[in-house]
Each structure stands twice: as structure tokens, then as C-alpha cells.
PDB file of N, CA and C in Angstrom:
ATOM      1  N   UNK A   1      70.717 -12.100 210.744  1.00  0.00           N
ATOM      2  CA  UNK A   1      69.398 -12.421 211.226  1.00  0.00           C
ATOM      3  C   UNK A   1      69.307 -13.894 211.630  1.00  0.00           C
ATOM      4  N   UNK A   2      69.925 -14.420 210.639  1.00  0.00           N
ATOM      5  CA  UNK A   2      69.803 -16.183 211.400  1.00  0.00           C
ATOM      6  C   UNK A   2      70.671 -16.399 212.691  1.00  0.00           C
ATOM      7  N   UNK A   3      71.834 -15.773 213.118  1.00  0.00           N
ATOM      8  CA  UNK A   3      72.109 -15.668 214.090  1.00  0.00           C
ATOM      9  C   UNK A   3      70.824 -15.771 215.804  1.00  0.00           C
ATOM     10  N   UNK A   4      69.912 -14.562 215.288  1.00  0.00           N
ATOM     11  CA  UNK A   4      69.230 -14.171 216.366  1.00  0.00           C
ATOM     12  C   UNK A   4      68.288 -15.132 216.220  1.00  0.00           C
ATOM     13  N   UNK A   5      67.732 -16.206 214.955  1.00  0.00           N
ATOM     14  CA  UNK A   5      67.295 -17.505 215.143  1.00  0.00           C
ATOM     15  C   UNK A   5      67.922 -18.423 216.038  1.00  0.00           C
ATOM     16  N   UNK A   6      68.798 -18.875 215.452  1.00  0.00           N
ATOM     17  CA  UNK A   6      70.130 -20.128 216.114  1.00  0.00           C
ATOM     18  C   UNK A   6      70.093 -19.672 217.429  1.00  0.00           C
ATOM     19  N   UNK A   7      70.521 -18.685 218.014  1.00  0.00           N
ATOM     20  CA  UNK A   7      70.850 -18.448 219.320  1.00  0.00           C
ATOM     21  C   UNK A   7      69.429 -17.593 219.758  1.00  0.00           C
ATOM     22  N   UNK A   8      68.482 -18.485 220.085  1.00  0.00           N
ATOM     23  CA  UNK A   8      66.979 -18.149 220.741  1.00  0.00           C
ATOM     24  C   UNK A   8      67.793 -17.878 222.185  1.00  0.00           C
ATOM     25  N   UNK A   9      68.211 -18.112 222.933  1.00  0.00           N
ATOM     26  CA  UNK A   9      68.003 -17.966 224.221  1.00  0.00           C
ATOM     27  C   UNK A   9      68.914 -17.027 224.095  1.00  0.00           C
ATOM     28  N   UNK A  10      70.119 -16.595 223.778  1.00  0.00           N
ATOM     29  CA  UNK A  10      71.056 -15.281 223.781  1.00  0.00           C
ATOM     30  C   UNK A  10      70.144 -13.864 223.557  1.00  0.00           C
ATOM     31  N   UNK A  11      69.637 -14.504 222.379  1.00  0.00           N
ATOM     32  CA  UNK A  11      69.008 -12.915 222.046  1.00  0.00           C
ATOM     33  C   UNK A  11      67.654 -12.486 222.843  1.00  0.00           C
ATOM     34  N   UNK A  12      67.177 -12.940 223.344  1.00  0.00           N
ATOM     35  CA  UNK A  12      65.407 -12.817 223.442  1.00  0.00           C
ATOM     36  C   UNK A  12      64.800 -11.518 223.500  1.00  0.00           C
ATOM     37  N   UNK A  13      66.224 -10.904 224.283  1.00  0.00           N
ATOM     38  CA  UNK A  13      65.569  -9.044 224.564  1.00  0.00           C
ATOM     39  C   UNK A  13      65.671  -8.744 222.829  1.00  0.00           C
ATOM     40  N   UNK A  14      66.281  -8.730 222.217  1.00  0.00           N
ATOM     41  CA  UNK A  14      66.317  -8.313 220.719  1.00  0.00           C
ATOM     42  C   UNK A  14      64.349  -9.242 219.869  1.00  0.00           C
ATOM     43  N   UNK A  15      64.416 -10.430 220.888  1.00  0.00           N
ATOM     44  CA  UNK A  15      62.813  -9.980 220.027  1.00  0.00           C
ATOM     45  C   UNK A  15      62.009  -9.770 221.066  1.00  0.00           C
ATOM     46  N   UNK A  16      61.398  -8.698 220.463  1.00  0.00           N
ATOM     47  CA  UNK A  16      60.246  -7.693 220.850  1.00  0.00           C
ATOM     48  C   UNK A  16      59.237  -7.943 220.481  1.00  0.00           C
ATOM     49  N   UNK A  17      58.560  -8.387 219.749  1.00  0.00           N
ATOM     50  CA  UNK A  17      57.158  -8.611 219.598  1.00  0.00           C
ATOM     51  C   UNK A  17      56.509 -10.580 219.472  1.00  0.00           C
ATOM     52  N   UNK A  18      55.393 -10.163 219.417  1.00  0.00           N
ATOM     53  CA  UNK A  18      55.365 -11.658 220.008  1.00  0.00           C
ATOM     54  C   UNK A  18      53.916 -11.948 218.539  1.00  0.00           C
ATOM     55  N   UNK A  19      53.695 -12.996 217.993  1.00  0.00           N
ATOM     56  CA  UNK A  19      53.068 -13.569 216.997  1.00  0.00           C
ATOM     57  C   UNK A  19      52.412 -14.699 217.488  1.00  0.00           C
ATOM     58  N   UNK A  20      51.172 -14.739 217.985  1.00  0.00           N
ATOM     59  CA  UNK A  20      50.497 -15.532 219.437  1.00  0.00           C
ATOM     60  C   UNK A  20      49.408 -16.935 217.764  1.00  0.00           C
ATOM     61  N   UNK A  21      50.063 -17.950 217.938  1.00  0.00           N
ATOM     62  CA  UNK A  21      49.380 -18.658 217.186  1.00  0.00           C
ATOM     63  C   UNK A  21      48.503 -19.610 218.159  1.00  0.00           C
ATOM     64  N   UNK A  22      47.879 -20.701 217.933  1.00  0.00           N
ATOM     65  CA  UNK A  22      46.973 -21.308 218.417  1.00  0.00           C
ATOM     66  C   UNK A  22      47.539 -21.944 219.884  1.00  0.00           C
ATOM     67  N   UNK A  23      48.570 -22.799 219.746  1.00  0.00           N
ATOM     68  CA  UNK A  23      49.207 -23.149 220.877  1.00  0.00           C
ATOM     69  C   UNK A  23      50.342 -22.758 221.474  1.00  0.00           C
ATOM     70  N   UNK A  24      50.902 -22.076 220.497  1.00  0.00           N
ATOM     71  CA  UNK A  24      52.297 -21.176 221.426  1.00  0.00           C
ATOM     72  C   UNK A  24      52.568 -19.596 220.653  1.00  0.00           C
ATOM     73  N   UNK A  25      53.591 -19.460 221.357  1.00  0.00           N
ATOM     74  CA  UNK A  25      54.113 -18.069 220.851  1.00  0.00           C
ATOM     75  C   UNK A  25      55.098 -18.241 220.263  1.00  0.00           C
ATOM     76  N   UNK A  26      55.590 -16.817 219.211  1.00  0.00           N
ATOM     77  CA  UNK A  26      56.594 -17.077 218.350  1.00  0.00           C
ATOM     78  C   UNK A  26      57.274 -15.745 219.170  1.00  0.00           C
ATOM     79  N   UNK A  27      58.209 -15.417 219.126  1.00  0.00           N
ATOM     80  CA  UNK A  27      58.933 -14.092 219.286  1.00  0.00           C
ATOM     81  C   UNK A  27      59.659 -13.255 218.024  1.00  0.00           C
ATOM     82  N   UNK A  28      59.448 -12.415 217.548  1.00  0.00           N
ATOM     83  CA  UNK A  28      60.212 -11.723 216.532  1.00  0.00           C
ATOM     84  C   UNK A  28      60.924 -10.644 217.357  1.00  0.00           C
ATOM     85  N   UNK A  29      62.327 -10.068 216.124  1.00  0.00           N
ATOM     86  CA  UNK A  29      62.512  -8.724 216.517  1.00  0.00           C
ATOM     87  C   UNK A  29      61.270  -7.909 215.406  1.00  0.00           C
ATOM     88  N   UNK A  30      61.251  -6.834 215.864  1.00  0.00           N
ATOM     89  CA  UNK A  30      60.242  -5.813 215.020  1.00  0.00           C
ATOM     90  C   UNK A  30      61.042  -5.468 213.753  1.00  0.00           C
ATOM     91  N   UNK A  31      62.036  -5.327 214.012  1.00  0.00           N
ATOM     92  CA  UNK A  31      62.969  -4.582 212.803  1.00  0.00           C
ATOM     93  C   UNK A  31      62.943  -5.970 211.420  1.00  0.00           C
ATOM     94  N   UNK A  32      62.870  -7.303 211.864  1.00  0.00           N
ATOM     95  CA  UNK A  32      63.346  -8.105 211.114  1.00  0.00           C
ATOM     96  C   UNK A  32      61.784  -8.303 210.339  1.00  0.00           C
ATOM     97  N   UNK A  33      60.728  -7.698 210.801  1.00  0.00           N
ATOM     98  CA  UNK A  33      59.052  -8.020 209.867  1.00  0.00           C
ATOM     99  C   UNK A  33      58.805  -6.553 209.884  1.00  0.00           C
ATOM    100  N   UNK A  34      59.422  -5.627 209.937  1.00  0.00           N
ATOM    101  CA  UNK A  34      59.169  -4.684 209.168  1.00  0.00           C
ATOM    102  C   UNK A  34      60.083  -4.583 207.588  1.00  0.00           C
ATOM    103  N   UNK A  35      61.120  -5.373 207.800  1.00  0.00           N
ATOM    104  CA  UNK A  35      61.823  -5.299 206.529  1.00  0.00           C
ATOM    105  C   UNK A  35      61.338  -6.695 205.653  1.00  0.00           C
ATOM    106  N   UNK A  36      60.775  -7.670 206.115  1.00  0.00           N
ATOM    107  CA  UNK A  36      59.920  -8.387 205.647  1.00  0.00           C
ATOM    108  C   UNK A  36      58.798  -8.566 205.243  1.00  0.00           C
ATOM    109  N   UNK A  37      57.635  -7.742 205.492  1.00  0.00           N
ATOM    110  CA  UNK A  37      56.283  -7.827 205.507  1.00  0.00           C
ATOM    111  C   UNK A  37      55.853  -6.458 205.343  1.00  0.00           C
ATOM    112  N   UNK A  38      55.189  -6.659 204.322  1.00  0.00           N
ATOM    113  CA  UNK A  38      54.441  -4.976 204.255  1.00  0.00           C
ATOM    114  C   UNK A  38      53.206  -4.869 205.266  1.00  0.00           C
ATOM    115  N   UNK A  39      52.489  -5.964 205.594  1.00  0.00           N
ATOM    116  CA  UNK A  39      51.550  -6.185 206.767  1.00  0.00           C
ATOM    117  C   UNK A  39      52.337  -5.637 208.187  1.00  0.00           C
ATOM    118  N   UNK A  40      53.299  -5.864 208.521  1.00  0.00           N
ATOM    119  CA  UNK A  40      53.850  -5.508 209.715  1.00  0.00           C
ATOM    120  C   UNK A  40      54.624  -3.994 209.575  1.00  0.00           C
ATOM    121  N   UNK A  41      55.233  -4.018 208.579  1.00  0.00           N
ATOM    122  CA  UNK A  41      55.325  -2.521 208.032  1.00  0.00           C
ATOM    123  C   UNK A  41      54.200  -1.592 208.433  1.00  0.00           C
ATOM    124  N   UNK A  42      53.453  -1.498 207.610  1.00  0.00           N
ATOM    125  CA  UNK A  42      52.530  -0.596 208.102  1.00  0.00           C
ATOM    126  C   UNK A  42      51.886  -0.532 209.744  1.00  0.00           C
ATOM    127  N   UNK A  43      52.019  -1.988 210.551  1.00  0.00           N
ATOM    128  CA  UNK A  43      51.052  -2.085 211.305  1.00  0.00           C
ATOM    129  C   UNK A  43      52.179  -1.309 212.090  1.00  0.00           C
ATOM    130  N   UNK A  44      53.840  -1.228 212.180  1.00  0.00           N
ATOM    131  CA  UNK A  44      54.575  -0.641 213.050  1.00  0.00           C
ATOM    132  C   UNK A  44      54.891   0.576 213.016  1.00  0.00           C
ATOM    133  N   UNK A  45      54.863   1.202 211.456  1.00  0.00           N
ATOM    134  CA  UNK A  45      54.991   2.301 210.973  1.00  0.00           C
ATOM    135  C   UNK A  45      53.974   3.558 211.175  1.00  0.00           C
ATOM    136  N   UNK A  46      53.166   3.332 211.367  1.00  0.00           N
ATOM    137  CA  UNK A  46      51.711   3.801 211.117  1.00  0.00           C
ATOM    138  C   UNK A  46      51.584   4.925 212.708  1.00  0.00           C
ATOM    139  N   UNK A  47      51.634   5.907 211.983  1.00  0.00           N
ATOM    140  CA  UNK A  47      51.014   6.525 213.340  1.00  0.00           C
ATOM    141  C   UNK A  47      49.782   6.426 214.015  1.00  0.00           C
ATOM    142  N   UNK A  48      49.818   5.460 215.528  1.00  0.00           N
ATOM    143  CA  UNK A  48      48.795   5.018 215.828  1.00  0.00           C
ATOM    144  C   UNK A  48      49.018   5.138 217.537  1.00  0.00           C
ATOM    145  N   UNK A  49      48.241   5.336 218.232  1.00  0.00           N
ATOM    146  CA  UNK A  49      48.024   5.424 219.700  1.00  0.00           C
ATOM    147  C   UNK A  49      48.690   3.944 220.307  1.00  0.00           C
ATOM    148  N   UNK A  50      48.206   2.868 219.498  1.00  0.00           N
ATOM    149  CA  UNK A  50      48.272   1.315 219.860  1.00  0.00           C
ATOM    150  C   UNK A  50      50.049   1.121 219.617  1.00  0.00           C
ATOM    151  N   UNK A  51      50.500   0.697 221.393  1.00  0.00           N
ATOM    152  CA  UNK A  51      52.133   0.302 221.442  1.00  0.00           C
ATOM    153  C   UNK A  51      51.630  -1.137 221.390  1.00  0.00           C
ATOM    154  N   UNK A  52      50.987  -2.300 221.127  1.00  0.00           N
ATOM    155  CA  UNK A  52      51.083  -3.338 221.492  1.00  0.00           C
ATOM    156  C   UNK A  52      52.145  -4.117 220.916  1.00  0.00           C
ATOM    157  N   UNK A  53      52.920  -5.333 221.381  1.00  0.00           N
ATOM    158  CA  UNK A  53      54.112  -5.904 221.305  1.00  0.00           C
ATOM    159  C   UNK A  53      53.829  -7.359 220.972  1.00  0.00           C
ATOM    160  N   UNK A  54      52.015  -7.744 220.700  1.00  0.00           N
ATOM    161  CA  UNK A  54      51.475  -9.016 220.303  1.00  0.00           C
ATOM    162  C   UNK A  54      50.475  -8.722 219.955  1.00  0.00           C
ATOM    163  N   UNK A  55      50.190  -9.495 218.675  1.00  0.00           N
ATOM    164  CA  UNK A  55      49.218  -9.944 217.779  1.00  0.00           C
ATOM    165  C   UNK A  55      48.808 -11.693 217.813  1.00  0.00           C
ATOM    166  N   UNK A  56      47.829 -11.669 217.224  1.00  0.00           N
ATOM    167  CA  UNK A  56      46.840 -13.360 216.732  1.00  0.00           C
ATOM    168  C   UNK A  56      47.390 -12.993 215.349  1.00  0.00           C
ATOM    169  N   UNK A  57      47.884 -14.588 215.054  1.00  0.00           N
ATOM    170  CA  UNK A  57      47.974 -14.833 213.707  1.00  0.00           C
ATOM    171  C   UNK A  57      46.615 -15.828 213.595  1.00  0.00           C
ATOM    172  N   UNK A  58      45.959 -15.001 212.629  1.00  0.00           N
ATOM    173  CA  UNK A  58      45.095 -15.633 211.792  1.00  0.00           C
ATOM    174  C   UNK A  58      45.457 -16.162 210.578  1.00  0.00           C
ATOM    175  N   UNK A  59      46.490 -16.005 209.973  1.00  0.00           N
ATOM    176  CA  UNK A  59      46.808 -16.951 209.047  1.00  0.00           C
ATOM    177  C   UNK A  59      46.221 -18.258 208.356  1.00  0.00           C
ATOM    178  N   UNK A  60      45.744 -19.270 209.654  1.00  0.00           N
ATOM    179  CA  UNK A  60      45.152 -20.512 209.423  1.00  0.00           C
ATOM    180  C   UNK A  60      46.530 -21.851 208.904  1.00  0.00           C
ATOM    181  N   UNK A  61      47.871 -21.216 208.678  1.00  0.00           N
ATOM    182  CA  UNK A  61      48.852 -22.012 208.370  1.00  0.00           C
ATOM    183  C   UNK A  61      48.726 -23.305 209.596  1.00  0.00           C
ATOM    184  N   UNK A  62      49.271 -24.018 209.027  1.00  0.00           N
ATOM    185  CA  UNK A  62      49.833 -25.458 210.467  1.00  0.00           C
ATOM    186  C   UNK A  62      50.848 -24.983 211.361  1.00  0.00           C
ATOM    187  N   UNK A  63      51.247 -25.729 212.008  1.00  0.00           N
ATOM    188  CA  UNK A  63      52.486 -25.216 212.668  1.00  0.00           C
ATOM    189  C   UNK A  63      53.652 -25.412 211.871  1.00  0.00           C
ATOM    190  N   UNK A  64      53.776 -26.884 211.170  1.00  0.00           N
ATOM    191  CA  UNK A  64      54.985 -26.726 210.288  1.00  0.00           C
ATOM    192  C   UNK A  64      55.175 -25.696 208.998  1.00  0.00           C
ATOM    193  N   UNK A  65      53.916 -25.498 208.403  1.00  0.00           N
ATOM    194  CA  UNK A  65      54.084 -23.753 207.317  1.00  0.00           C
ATOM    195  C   UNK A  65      54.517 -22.875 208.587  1.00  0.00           C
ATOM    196  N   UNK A  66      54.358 -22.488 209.464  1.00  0.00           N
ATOM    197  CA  UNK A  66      54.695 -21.816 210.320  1.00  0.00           C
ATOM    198  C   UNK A  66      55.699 -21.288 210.662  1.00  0.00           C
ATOM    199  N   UNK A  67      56.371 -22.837 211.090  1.00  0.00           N
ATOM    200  CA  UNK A  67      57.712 -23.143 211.497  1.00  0.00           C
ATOM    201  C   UNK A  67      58.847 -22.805 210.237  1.00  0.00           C
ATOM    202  N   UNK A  68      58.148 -22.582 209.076  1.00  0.00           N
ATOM    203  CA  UNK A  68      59.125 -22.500 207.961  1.00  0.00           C
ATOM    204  C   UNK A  68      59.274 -20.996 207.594  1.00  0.00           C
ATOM    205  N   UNK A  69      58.095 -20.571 207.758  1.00  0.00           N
ATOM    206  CA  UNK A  69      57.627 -19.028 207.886  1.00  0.00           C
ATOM    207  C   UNK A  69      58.830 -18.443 208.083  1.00  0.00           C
ATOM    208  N   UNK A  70      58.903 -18.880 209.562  1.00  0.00           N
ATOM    209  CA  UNK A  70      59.590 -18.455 210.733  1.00  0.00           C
ATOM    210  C   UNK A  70      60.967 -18.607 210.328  1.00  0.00           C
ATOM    211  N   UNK A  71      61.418 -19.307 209.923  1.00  0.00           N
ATOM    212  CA  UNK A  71      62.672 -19.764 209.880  1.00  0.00           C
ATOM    213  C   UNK A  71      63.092 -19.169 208.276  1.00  0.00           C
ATOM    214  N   UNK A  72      62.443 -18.760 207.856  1.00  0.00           N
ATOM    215  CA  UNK A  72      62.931 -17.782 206.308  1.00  0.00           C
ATOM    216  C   UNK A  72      62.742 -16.921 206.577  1.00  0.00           C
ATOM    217  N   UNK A  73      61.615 -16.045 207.805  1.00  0.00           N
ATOM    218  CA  UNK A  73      61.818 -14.988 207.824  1.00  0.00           C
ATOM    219  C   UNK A  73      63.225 -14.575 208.489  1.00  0.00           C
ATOM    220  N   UNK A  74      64.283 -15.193 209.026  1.00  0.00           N
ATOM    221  CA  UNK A  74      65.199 -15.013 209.862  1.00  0.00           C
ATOM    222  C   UNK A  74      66.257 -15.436 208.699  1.00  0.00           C
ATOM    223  N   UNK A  75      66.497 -16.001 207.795  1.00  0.00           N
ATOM    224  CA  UNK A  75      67.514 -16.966 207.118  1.00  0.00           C
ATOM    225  C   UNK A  75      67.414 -16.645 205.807  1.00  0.00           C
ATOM    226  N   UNK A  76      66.251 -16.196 205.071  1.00  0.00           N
ATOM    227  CA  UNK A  76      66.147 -16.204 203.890  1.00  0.00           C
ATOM    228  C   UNK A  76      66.384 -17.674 203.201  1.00  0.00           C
ATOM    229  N   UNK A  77      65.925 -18.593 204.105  1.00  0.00           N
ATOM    230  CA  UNK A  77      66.595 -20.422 203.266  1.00  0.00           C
ATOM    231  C   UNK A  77      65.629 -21.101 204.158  1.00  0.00           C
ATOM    232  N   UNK A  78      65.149 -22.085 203.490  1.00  0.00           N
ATOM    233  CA  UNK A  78      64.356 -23.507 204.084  1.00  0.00           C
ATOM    234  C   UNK A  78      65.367 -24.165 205.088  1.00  0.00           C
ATOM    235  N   UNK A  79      64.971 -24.770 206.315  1.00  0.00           N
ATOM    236  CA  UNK A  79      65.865 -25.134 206.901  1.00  0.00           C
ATOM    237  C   UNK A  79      65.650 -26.613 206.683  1.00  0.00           C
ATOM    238  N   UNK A  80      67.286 -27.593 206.250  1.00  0.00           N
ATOM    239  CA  UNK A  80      67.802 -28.622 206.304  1.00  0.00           C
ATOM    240  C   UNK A  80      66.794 -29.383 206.922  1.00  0.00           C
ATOM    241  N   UNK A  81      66.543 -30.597 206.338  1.00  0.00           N
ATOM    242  CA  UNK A  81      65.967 -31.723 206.997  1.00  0.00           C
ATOM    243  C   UNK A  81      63.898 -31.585 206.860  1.00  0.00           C
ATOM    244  N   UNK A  82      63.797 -30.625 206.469  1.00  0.00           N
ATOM    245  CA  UNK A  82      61.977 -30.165 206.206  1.00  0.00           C
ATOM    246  C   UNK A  82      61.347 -31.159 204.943  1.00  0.00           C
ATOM    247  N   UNK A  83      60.862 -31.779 205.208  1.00  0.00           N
ATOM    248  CA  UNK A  83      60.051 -32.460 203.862  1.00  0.00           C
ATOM    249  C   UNK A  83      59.012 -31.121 203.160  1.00  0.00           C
ATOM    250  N   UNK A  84      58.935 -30.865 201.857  1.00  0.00           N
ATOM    251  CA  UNK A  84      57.856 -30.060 200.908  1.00  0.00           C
ATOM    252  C   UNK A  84      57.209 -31.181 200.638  1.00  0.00           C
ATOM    253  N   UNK A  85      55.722 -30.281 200.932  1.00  0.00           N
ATOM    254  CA  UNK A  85      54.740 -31.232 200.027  1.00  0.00           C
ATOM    255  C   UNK A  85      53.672 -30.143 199.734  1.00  0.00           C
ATOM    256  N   UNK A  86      53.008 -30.429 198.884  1.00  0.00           N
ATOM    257  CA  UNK A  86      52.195 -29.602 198.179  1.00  0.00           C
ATOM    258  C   UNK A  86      51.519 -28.562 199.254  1.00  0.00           C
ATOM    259  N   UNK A  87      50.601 -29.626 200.169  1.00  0.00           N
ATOM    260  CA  UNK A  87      49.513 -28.624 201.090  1.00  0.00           C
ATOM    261  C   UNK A  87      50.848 -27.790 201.621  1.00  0.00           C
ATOM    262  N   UNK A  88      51.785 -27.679 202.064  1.00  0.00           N
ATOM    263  CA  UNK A  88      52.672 -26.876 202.131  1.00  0.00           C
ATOM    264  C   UNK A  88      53.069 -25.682 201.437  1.00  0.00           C
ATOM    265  N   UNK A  89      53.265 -25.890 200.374  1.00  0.00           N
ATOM    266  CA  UNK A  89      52.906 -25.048 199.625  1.00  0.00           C
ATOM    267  C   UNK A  89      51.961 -24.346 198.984  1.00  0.00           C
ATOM    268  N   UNK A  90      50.926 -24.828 198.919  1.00  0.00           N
ATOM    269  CA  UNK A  90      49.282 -24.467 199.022  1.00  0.00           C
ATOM    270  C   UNK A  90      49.144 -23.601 199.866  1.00  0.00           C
ATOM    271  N   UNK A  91      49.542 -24.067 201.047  1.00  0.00           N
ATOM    272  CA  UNK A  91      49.185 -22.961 202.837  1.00  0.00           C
ATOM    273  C   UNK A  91      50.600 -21.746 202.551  1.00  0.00           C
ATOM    274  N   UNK A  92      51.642 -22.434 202.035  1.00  0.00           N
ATOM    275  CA  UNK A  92      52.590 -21.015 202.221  1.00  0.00           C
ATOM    276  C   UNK A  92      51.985 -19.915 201.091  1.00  0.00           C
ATOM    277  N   UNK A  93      52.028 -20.245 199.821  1.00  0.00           N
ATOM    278  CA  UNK A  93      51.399 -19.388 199.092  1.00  0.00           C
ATOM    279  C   UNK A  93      50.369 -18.613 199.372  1.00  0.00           C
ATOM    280  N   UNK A  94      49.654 -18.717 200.209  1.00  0.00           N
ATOM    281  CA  UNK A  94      48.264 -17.877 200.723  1.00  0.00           C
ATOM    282  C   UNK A  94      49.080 -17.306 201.861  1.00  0.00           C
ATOM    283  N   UNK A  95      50.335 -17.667 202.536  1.00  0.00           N
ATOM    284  CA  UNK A  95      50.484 -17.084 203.581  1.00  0.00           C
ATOM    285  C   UNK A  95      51.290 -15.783 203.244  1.00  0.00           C
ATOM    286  N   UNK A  96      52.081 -15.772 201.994  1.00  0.00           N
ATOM    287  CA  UNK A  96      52.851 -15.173 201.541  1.00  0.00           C
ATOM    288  C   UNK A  96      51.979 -13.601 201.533  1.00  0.00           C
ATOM    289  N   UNK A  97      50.550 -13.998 200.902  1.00  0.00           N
ATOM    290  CA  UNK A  97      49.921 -13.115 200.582  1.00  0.00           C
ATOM    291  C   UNK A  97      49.258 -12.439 201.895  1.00  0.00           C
ATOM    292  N   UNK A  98      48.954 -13.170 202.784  1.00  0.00           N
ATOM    293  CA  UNK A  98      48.302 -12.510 204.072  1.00  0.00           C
ATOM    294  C   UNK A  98      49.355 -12.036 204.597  1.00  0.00           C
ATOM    295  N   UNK A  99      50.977 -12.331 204.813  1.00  0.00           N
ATOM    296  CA  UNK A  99      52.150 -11.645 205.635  1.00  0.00           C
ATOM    297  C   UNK A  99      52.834 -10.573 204.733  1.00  0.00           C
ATOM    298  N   UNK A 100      51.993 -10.366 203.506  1.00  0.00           N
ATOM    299  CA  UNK A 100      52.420  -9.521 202.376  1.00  0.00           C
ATOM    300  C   UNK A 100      54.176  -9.613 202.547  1.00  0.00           C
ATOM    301  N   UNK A 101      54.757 -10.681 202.373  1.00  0.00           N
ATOM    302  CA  UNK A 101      56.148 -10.585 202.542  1.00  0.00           C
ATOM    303  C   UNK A 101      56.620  -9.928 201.146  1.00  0.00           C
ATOM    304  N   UNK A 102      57.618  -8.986 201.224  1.00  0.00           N
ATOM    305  CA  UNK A 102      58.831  -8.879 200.531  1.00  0.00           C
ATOM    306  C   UNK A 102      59.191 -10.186 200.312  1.00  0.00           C
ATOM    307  N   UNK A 103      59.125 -10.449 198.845  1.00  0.00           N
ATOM    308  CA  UNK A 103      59.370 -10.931 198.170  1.00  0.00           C
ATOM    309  C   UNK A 103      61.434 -11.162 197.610  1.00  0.00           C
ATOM    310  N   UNK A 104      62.092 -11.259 198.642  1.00  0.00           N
ATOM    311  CA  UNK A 104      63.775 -10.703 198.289  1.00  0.00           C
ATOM    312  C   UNK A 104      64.250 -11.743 197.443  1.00  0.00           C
ATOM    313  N   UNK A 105      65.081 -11.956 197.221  1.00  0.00           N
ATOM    314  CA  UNK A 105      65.870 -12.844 196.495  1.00  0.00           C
ATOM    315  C   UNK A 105      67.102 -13.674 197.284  1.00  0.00           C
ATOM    316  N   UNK A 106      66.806 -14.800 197.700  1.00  0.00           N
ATOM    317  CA  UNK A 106      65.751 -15.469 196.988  1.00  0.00           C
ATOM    318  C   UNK A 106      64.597 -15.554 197.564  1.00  0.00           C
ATOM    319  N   UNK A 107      63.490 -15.651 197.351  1.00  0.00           N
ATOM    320  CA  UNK A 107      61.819 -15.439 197.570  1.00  0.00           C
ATOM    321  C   UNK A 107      61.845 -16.912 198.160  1.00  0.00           C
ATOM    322  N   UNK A 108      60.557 -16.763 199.405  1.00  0.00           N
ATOM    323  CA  UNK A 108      59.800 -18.265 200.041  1.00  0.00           C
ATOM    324  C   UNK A 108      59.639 -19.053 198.929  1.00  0.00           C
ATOM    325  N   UNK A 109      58.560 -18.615 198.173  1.00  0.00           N
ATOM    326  CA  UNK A 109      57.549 -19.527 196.959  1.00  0.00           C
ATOM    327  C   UNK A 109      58.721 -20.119 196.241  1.00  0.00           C
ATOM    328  N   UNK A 110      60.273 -19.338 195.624  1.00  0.00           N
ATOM    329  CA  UNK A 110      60.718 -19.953 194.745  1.00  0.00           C
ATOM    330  C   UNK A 110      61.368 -21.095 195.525  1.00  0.00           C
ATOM    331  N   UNK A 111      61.624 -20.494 196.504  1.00  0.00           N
ATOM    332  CA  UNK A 111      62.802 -21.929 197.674  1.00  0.00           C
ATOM    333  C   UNK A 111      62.109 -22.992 197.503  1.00  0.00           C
ATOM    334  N   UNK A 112      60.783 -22.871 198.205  1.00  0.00           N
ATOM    335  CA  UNK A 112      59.841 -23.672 198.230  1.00  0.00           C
ATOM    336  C   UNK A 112      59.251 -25.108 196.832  1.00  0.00           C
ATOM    337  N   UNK A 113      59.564 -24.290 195.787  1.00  0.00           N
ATOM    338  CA  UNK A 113      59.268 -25.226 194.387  1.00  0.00           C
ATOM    339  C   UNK A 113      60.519 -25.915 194.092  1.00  0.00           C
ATOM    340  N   UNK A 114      61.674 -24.956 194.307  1.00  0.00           N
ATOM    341  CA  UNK A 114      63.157 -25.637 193.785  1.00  0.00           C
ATOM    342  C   UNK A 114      62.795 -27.183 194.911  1.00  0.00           C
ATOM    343  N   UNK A 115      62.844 -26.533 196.093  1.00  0.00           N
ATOM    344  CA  UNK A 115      62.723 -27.946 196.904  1.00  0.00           C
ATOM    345  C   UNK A 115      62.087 -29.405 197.026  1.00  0.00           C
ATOM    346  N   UNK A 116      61.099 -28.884 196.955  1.00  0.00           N
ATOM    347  CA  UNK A 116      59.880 -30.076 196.412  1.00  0.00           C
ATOM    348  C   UNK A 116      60.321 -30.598 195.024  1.00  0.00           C
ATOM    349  N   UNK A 117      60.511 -29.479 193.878  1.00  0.00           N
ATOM    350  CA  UNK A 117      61.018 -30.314 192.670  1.00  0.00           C
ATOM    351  C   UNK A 117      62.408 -31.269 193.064  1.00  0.00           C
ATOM    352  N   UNK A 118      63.276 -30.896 194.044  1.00  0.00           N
ATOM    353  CA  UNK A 118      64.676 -31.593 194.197  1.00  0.00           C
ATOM    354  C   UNK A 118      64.519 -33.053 194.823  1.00  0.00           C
ATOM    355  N   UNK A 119      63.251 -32.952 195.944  1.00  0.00           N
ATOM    356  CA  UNK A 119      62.947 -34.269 196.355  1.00  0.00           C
ATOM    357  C   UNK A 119      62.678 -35.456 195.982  1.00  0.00           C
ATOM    358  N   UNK A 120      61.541 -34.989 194.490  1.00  0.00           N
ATOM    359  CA  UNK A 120      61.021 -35.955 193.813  1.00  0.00           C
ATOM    360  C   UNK A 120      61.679 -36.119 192.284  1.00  0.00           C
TER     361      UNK A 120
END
């Protein structure tokens, strides 16, 4: 999965759906937030008339919770070089709960505390 991160421009037909935040778009594959998110689970699973391939994230995250989102949902790992700071974790923790993520091992929230505790 971090592959189809790293190499954004190789893959793009592999993501299919699109996650429309305030100023840009994100691209996912579908397969990679259905095995992540029980929110997208159901919303893909669900027998429903609606093919749409984009959603509004209401979330309310920043772009950098976002950007981290994004980058664990593909990696399962914080990516190198990210400063933690609390409102960060404040906003991911609520986000955890609105993207109902699967929780895998290792989990956002725990990456997230090891990190911030490692900084300071």
C-alpha cells in the first residue's frame, strides 16, 4: 500500500475515489478504506443505487492531521520528518472516531503518543 502512496503519479488509475477537503483533493484506492474504515466500509459495501467516486470530508481536521491521515492510511507509520503536538493529536483522536478506522497494529493513536512522547 505505501507503494501506491510513494509512487502518486504511477498509480492514479488504482485510486478511485476521491476525499474532496476544503482546498484540494485527496485520491484513494477504494479497496485500501474499505479495509481501513468501517465508515467507508459500509458506505462501499452497502447496497445502494449511489456509484459516486467522491465525498466532502467533514472531518474539520487541518490539512497536516490530514496529511498524516493519509499517509497511515497507506503505510500503517507516521511519516519521517512530521512534528506531534498535542492539537494533533486532539484532532486525530476525534478523527479516528469519525473515519471509524480499524484500529490494526500498529494503531494511528498509539504511533501518534509513542511519537510525541519520543520528541520531548
Amino acid at each position: 500500500m505505501k507503494r501506491i502512496y510513494l509512487n502518486e503519479n504511477e498509480n492514479e488509475n488504482e485510486k478511485d475515489f476521491i476525499i474532496e477537503r476544503k482546498e484540494k483533493q485527496y485520491k484513494f484506492p477504494k479497496l485500501i478504506l474499505i479495509m481501513r474504515s468501517e465508515l467507508y466500509r459500509g458506505m462501499f459495501l452497502s447496497v445502494t443505487e449511489d456509484k459516486s467516486n467522491k465525498v466532502t470530508d467533514y472531518s474539520e481536521l487541518s490539512n497536516k492531521s490530514f496529511q498524516i491521515f493519509e499517509y497511515w492510511i497507506y503505510s500503517n507509520q507516521i511519516k519521517e520528518g512530521i512534528q506531534i503536538t498535542q492539537e494533533i493529536i486532539d484532532e486525530l483522536e476525534t478523527g479516528i472516531d469519525y473515519f471509524q478506522l480499524n484500529q490494526t497494529n500498529p494503531n494511528l493513536f498509539d504511533l501518534l503518543i509513542n511519537k510525541f512522547n519520543n520528541q520531548n
